[in-house]
PDB file of N, CA and C in Angstrom:
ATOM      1  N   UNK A   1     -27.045   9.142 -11.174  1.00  0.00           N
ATOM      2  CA  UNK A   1     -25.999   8.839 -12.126  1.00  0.00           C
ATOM      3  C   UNK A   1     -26.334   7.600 -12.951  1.00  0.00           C
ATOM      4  N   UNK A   2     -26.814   6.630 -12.028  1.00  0.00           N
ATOM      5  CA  UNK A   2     -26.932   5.282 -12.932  1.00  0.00           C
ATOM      6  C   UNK A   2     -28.420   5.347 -14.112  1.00  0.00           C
ATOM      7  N   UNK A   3     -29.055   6.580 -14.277  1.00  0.00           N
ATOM      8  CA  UNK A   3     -29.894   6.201 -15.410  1.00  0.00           C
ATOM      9  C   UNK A   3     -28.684   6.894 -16.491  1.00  0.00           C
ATOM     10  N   UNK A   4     -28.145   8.096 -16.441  1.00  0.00           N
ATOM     11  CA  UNK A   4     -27.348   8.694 -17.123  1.00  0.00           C
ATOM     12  C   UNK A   4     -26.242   7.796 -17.908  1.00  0.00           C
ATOM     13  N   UNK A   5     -25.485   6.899 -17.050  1.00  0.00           N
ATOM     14  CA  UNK A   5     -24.968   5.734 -17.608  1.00  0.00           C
ATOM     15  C   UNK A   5     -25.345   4.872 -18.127  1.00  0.00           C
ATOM     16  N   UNK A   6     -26.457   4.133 -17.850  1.00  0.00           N
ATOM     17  CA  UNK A   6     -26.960   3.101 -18.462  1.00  0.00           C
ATOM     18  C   UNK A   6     -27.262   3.540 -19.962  1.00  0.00           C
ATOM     19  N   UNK A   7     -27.633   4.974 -20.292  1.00  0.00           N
ATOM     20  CA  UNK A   7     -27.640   5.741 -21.501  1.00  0.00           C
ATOM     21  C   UNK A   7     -26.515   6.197 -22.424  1.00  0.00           C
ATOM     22  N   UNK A   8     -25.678   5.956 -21.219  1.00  0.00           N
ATOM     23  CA  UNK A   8     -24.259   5.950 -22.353  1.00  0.00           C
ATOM     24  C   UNK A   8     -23.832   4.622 -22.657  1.00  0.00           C
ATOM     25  N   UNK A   9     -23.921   3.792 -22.010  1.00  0.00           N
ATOM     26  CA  UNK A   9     -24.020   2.420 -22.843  1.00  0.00           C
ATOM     27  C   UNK A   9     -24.592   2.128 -24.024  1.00  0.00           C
ATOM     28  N   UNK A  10     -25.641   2.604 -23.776  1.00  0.00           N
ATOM     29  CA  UNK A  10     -26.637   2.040 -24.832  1.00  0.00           C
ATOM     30  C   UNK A  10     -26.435   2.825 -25.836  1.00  0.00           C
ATOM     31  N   UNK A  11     -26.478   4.596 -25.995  1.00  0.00           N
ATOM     32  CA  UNK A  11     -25.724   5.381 -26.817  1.00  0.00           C
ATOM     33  C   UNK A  11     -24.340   5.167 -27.671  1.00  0.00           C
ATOM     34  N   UNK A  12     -23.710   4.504 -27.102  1.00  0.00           N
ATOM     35  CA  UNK A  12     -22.235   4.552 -27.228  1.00  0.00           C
ATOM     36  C   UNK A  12     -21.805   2.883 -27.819  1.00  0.00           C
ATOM     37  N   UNK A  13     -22.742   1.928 -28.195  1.00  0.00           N
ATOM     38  CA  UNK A  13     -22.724   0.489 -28.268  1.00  0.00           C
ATOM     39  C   UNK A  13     -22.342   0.718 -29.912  1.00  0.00           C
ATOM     40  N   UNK A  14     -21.080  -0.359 -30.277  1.00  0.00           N
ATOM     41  CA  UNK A  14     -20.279  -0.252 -31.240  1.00  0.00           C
ATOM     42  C   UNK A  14     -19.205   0.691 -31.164  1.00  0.00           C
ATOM     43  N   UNK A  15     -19.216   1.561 -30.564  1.00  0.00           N
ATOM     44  CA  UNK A  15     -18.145   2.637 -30.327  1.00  0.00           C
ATOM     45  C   UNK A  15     -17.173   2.341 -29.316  1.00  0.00           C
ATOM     46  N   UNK A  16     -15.798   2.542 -29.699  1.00  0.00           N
ATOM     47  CA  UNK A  16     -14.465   2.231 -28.395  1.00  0.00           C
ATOM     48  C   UNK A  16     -14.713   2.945 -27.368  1.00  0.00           C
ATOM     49  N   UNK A  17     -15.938   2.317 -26.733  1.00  0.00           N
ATOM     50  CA  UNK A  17     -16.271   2.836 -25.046  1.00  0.00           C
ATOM     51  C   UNK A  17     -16.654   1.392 -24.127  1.00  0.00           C
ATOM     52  N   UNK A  18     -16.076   1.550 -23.048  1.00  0.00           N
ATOM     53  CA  UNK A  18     -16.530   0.527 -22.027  1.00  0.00           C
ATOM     54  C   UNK A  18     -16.708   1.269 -20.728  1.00  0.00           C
ATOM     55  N   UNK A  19     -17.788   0.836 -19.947  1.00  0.00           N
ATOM     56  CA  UNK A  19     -17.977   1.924 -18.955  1.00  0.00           C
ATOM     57  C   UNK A  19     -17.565   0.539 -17.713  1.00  0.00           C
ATOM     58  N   UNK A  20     -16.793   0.633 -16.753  1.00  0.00           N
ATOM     59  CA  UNK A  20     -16.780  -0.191 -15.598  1.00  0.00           C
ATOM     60  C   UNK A  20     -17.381   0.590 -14.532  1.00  0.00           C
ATOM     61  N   UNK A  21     -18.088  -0.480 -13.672  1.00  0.00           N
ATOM     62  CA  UNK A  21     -18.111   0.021 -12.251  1.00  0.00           C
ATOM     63  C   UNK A  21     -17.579  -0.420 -10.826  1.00  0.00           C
ATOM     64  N   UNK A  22     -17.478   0.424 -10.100  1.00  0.00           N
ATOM     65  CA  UNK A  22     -16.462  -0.712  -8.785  1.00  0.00           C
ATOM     66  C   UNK A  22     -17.882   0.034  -7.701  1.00  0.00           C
ATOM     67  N   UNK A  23     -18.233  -0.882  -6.699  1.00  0.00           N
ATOM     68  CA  UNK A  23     -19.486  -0.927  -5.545  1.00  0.00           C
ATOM     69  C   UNK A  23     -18.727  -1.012  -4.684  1.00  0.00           C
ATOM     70  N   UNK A  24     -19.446  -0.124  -3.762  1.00  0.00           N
ATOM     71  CA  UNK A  24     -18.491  -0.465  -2.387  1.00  0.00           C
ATOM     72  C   UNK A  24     -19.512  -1.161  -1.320  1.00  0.00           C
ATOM     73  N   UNK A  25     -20.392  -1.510  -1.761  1.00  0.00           N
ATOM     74  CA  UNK A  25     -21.810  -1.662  -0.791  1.00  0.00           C
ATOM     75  C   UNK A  25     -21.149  -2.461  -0.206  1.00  0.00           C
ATOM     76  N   UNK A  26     -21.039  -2.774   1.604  1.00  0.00           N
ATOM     77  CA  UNK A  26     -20.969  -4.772   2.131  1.00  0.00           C
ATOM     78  C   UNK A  26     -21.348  -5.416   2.269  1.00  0.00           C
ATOM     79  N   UNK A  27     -22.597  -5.384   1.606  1.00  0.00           N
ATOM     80  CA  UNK A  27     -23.425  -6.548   1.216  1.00  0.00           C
ATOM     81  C   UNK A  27     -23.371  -6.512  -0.494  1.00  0.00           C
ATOM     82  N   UNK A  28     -22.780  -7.667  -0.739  1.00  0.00           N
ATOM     83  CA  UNK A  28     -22.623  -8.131  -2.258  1.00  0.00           C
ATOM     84  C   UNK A  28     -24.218  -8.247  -2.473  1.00  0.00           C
ATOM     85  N   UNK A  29     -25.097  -9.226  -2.080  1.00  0.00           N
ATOM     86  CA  UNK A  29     -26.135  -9.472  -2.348  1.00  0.00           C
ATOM     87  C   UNK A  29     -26.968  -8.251  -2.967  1.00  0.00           C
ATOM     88  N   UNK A  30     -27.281  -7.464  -1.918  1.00  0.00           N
ATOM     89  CA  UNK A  30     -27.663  -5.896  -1.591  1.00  0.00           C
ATOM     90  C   UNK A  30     -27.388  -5.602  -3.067  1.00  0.00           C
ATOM     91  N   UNK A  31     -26.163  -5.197  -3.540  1.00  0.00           N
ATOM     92  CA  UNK A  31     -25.767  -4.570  -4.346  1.00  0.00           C
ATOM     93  C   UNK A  31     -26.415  -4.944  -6.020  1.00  0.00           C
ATOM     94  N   UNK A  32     -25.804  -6.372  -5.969  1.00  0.00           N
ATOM     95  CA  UNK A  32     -26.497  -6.854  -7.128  1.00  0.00           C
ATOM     96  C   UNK A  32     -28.174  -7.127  -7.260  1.00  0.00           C
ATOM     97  N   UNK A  33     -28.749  -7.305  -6.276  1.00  0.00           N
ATOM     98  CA  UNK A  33     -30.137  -6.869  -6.152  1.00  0.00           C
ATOM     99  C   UNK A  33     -30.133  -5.418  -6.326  1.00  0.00           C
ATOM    100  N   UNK A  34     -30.131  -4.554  -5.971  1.00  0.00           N
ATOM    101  CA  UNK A  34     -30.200  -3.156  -6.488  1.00  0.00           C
ATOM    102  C   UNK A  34     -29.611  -2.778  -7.807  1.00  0.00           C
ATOM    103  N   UNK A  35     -28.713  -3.382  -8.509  1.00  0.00           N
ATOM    104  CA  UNK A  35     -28.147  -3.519  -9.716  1.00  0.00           C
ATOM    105  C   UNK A  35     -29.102  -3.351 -11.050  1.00  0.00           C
ATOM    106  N   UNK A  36     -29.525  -5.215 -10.146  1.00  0.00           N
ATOM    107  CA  UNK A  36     -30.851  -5.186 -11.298  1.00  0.00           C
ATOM    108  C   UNK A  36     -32.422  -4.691 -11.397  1.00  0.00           C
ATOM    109  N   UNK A  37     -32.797  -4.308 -10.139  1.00  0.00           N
ATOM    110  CA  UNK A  37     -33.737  -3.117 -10.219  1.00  0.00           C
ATOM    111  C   UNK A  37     -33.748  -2.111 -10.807  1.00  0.00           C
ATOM    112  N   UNK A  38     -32.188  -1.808 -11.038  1.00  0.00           N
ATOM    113  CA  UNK A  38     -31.831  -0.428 -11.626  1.00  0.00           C
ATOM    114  C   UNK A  38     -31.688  -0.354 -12.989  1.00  0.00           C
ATOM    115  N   UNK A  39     -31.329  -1.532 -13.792  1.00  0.00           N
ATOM    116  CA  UNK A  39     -30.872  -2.219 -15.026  1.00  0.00           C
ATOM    117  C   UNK A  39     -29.873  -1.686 -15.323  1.00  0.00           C
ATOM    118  N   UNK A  40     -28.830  -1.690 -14.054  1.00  0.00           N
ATOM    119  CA  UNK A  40     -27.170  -1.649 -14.418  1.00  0.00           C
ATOM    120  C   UNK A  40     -26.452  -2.642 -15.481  1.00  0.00           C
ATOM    121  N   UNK A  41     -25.796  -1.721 -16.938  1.00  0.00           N
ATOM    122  CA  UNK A  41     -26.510  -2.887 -17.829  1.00  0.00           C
ATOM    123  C   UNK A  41     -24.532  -2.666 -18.420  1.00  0.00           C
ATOM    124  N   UNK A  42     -24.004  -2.706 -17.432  1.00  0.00           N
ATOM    125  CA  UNK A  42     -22.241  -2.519 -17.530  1.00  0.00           C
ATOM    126  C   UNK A  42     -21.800  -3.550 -16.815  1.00  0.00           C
ATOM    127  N   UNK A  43     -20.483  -3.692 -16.849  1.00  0.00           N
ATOM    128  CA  UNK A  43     -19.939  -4.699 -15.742  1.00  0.00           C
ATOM    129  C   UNK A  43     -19.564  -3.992 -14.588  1.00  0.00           C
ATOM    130  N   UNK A  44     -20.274  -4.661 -13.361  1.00  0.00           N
ATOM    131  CA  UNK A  44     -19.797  -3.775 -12.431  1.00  0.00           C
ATOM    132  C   UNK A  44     -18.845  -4.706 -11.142  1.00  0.00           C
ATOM    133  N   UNK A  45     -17.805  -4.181 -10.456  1.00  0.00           N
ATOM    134  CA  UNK A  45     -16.971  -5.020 -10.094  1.00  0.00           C
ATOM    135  C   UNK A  45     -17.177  -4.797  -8.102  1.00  0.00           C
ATOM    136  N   UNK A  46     -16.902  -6.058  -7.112  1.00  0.00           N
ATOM    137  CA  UNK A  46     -17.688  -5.684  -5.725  1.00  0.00           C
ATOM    138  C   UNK A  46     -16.272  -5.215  -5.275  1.00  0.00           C
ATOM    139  N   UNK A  47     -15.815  -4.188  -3.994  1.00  0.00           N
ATOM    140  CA  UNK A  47     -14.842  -4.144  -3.493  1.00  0.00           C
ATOM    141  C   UNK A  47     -15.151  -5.067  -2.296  1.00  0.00           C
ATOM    142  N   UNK A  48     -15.549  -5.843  -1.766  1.00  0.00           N
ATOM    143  CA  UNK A  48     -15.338  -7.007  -0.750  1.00  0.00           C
ATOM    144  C   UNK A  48     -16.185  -6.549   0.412  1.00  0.00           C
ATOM    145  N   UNK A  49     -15.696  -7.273   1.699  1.00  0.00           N
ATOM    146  CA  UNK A  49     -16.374  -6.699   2.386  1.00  0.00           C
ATOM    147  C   UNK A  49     -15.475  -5.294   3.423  1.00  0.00           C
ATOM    148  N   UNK A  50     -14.769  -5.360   2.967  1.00  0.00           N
ATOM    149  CA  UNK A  50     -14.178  -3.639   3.193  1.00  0.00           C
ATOM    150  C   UNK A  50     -14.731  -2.584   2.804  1.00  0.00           C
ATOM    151  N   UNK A  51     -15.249  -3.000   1.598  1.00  0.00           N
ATOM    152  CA  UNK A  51     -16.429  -1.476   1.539  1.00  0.00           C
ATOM    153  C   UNK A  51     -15.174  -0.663   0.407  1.00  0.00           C
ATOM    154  N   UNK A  52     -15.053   0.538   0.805  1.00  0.00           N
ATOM    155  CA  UNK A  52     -14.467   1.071   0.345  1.00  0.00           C
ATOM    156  C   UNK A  52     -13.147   1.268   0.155  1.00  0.00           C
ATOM    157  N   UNK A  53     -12.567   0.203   0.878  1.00  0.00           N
ATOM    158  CA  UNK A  53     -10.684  -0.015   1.451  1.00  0.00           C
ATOM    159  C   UNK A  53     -10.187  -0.982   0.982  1.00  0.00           C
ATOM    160  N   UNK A  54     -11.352  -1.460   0.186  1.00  0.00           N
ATOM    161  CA  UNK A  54     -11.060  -3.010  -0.737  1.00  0.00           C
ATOM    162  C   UNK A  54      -9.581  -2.929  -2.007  1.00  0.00           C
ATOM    163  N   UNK A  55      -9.305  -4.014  -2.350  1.00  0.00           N
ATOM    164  CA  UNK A  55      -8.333  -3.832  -3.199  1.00  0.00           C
ATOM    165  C   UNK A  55      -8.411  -2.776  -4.360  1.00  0.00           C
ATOM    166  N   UNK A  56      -9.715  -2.835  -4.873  1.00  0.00           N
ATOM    167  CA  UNK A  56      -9.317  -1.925  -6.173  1.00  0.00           C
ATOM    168  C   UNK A  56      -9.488  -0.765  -5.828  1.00  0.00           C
ATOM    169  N   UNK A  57     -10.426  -0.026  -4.802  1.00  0.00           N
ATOM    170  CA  UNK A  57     -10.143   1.664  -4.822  1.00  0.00           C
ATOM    171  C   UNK A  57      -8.951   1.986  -3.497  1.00  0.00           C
ATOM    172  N   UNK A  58      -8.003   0.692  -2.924  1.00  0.00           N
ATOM    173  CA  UNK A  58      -6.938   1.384  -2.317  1.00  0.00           C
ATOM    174  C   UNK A  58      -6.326   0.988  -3.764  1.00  0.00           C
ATOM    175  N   UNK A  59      -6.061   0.366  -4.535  1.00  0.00           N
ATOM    176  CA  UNK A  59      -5.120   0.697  -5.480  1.00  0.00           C
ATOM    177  C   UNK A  59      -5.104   2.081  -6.823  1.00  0.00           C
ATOM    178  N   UNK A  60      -6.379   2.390  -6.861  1.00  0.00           N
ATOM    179  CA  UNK A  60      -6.634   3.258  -7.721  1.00  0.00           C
ATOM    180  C   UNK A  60      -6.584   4.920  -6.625  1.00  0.00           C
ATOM    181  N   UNK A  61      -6.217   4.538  -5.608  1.00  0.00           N
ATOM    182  CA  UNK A  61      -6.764   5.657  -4.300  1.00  0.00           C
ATOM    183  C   UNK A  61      -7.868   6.464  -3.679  1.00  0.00           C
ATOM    184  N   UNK A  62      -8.962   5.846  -4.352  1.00  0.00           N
ATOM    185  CA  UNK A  62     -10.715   6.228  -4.404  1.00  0.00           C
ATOM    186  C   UNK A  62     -10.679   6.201  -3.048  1.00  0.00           C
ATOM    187  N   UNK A  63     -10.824   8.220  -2.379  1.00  0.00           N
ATOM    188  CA  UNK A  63     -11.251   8.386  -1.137  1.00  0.00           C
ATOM    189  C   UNK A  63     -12.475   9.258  -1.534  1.00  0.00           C
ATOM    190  N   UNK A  64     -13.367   9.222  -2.036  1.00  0.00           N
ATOM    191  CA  UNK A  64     -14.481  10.255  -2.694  1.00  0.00           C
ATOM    192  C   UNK A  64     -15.251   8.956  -3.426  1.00  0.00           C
ATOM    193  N   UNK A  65     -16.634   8.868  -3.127  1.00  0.00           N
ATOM    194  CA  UNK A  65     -17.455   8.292  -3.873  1.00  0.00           C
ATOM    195  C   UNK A  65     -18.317   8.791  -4.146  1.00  0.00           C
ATOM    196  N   UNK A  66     -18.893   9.243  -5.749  1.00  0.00           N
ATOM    197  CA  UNK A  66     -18.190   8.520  -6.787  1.00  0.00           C
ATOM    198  C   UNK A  66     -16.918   8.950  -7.095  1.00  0.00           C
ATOM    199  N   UNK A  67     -15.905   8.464  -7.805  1.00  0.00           N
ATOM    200  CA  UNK A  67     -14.755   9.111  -8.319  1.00  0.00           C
ATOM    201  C   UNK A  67     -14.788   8.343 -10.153  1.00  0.00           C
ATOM    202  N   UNK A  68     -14.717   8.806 -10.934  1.00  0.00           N
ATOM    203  CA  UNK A  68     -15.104   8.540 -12.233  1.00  0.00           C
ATOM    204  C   UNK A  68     -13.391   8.958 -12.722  1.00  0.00           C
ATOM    205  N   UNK A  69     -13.151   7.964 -13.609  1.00  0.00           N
ATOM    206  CA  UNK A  69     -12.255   8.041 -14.110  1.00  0.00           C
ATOM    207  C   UNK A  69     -12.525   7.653 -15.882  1.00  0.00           C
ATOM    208  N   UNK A  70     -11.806   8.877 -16.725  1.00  0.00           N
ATOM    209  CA  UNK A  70     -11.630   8.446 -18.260  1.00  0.00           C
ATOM    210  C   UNK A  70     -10.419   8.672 -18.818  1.00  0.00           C
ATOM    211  N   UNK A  71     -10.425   6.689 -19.463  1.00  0.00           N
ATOM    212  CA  UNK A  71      -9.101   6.280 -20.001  1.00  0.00           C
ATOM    213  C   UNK A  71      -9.222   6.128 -20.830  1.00  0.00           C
ATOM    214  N   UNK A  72      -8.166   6.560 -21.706  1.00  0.00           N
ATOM    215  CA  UNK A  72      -8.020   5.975 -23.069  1.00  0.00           C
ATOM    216  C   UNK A  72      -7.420   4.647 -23.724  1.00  0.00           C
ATOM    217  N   UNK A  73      -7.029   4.757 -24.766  1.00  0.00           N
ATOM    218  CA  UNK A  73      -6.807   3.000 -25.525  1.00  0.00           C
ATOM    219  C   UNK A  73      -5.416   2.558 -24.772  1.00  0.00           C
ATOM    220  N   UNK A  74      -4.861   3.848 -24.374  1.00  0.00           N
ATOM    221  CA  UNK A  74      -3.619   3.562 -24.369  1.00  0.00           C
ATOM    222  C   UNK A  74      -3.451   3.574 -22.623  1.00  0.00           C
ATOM    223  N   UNK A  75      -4.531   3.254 -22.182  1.00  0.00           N
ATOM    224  CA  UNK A  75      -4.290   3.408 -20.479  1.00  0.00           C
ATOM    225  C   UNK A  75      -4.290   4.707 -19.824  1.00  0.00           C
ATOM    226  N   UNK A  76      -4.023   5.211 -20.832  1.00  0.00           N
ATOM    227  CA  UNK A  76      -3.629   6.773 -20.125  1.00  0.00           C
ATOM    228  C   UNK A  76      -4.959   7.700 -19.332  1.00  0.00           C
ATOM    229  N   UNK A  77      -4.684   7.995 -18.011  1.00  0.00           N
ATOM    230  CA  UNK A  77      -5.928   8.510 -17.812  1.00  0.00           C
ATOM    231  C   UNK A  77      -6.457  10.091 -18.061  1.00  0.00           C
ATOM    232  N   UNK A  78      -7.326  10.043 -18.915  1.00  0.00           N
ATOM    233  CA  UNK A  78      -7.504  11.671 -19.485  1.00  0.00           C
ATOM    234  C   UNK A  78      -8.053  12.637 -18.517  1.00  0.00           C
ATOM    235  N   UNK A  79      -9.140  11.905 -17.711  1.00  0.00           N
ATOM    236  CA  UNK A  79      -9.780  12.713 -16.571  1.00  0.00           C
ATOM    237  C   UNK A  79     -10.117  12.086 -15.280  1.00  0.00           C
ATOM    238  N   UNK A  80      -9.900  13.137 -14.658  1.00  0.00           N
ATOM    239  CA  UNK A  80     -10.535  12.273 -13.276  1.00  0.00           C
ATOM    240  C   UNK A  80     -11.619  13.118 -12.770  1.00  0.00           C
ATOM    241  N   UNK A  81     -12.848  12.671 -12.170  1.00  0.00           N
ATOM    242  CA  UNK A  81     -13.649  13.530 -11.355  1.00  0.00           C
ATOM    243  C   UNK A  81     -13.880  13.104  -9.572  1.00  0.00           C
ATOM    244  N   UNK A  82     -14.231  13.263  -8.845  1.00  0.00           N
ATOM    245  CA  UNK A  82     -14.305  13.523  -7.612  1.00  0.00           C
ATOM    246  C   UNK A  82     -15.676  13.545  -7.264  1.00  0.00           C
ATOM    247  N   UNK A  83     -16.267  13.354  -6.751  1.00  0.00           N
ATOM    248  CA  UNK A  83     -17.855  13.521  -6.752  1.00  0.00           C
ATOM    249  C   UNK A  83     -18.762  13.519  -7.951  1.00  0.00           C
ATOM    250  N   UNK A  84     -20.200  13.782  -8.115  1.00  0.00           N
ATOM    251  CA  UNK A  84     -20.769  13.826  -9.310  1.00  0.00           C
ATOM    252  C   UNK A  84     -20.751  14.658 -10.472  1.00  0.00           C
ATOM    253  N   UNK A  85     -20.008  14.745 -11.417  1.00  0.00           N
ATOM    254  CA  UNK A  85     -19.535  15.785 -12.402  1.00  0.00           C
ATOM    255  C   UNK A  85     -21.349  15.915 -12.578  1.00  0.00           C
ATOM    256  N   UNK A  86     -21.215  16.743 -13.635  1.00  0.00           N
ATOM    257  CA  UNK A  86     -22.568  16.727 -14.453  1.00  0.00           C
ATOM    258  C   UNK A  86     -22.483  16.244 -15.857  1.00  0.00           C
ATOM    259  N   UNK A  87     -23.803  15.779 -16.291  1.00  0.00           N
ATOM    260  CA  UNK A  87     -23.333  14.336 -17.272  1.00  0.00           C
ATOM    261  C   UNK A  87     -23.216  15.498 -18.502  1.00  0.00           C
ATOM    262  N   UNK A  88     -23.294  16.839 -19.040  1.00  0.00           N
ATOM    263  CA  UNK A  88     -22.870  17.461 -19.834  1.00  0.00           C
ATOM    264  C   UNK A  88     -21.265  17.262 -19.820  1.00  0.00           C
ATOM    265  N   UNK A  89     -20.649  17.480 -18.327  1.00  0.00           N
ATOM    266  CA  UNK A  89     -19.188  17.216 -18.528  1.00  0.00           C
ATOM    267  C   UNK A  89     -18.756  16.228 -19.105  1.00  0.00           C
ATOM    268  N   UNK A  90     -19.373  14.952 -18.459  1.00  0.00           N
ATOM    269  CA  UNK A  90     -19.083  13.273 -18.729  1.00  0.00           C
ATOM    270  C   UNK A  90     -18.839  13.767 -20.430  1.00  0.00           C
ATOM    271  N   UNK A  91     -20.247  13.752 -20.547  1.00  0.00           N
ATOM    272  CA  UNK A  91     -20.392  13.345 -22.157  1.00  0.00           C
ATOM    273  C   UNK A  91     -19.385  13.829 -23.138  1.00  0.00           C
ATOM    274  N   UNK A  92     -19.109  15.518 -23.270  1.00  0.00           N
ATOM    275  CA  UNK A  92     -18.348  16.122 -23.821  1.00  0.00           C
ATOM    276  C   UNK A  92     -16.898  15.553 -23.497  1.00  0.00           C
ATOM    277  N   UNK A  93     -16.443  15.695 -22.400  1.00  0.00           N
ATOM    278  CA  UNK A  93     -14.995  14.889 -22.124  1.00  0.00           C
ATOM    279  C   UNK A  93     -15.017  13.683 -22.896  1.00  0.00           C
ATOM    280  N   UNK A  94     -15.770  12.445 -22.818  1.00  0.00           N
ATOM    281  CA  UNK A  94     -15.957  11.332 -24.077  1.00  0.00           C
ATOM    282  C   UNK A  94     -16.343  11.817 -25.377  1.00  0.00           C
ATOM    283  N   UNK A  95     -16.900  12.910 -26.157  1.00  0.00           N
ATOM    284  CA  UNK A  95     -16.993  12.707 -27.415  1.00  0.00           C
ATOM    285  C   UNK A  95     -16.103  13.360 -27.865  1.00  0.00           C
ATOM    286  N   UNK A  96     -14.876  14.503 -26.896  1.00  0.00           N
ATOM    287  CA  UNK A  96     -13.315  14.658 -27.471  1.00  0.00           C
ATOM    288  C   UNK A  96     -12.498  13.375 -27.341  1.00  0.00           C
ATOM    289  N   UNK A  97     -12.632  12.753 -26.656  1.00  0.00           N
ATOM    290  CA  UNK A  97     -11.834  11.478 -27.319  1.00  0.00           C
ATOM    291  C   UNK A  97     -11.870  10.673 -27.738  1.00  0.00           C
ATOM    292  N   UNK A  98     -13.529  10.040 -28.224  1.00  0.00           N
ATOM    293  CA  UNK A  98     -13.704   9.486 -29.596  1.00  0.00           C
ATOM    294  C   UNK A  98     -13.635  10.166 -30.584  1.00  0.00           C
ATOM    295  N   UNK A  99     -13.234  11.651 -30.344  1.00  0.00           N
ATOM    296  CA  UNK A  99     -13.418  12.503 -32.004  1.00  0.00           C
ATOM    297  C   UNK A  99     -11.659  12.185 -32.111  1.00  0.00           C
ATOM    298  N   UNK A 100     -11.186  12.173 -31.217  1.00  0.00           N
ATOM    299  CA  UNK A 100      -9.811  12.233 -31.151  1.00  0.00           C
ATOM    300  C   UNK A 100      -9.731  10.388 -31.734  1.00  0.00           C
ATOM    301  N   UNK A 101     -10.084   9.164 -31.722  1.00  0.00           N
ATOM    302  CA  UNK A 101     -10.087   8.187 -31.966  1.00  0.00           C
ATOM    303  C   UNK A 101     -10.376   8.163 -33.486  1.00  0.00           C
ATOM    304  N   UNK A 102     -11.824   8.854 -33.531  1.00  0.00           N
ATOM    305  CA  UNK A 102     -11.915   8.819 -35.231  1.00  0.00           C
ATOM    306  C   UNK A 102     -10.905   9.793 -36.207  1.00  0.00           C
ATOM    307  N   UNK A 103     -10.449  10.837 -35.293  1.00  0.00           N
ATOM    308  CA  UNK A 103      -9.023  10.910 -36.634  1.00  0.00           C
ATOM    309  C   UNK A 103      -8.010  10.713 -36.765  1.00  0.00           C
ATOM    310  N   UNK A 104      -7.738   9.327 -35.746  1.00  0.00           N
ATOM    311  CA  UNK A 104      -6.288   8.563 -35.587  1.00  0.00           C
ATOM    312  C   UNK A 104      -6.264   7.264 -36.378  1.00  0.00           C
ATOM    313  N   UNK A 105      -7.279   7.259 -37.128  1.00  0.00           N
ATOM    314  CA  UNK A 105      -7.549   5.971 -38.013  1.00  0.00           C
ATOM    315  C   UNK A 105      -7.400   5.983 -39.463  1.00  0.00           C
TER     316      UNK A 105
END
């Protein structure tokens, strides 16, 4: 997944897209060392040392990793996935709602 992303960053730079990530690794270190081997080139956020029970995926309810979520301007969440979609899905699900962005302007 993470070369696929790092390509939608870079694809998508100037355009109303921000990609976040949440890690569940428990080792912070670990993580951000593997980060930058990888040239995770997003902001990515640690869930603690809970791992996966950390504040932000019990608040979002992330029992499936990965779980990918796409929001729009307005918060609203358009999709959710559950495991690894395929990045044909990703992509298409994002370029209906920047097409949907460019004719709300």
């Amino acid at each position: 997944m993470i070369p696929h992303e790092r390509s939608l960053v870079e694809k998508l730079q100037g355009k109303p897209f921000q990609l976040l990530g949440v890690n569940s690794d428990k080792d912070k270190k670990f993580y951000f060392k593997r980060a930058a081997e990888l040239k995770v080139n997003w902001r990515s956020f640690w869930c603690g040392e809970k791992e996966g029970a950390g504040p932000i995926p019990s608040q979002w309810r992330v029992n499936t990793w990965p779980t990918l979520y796409l929001i729009d301007g307005a918060g609203v969440i358009r999709q959710r996935w559950l495991g690894v979609p395929s990045n044909d899905e990703v992509d298409e699900a994002i370029d209906v709602l920047l097409a949907e962005i460019e004719h709300d302007k």
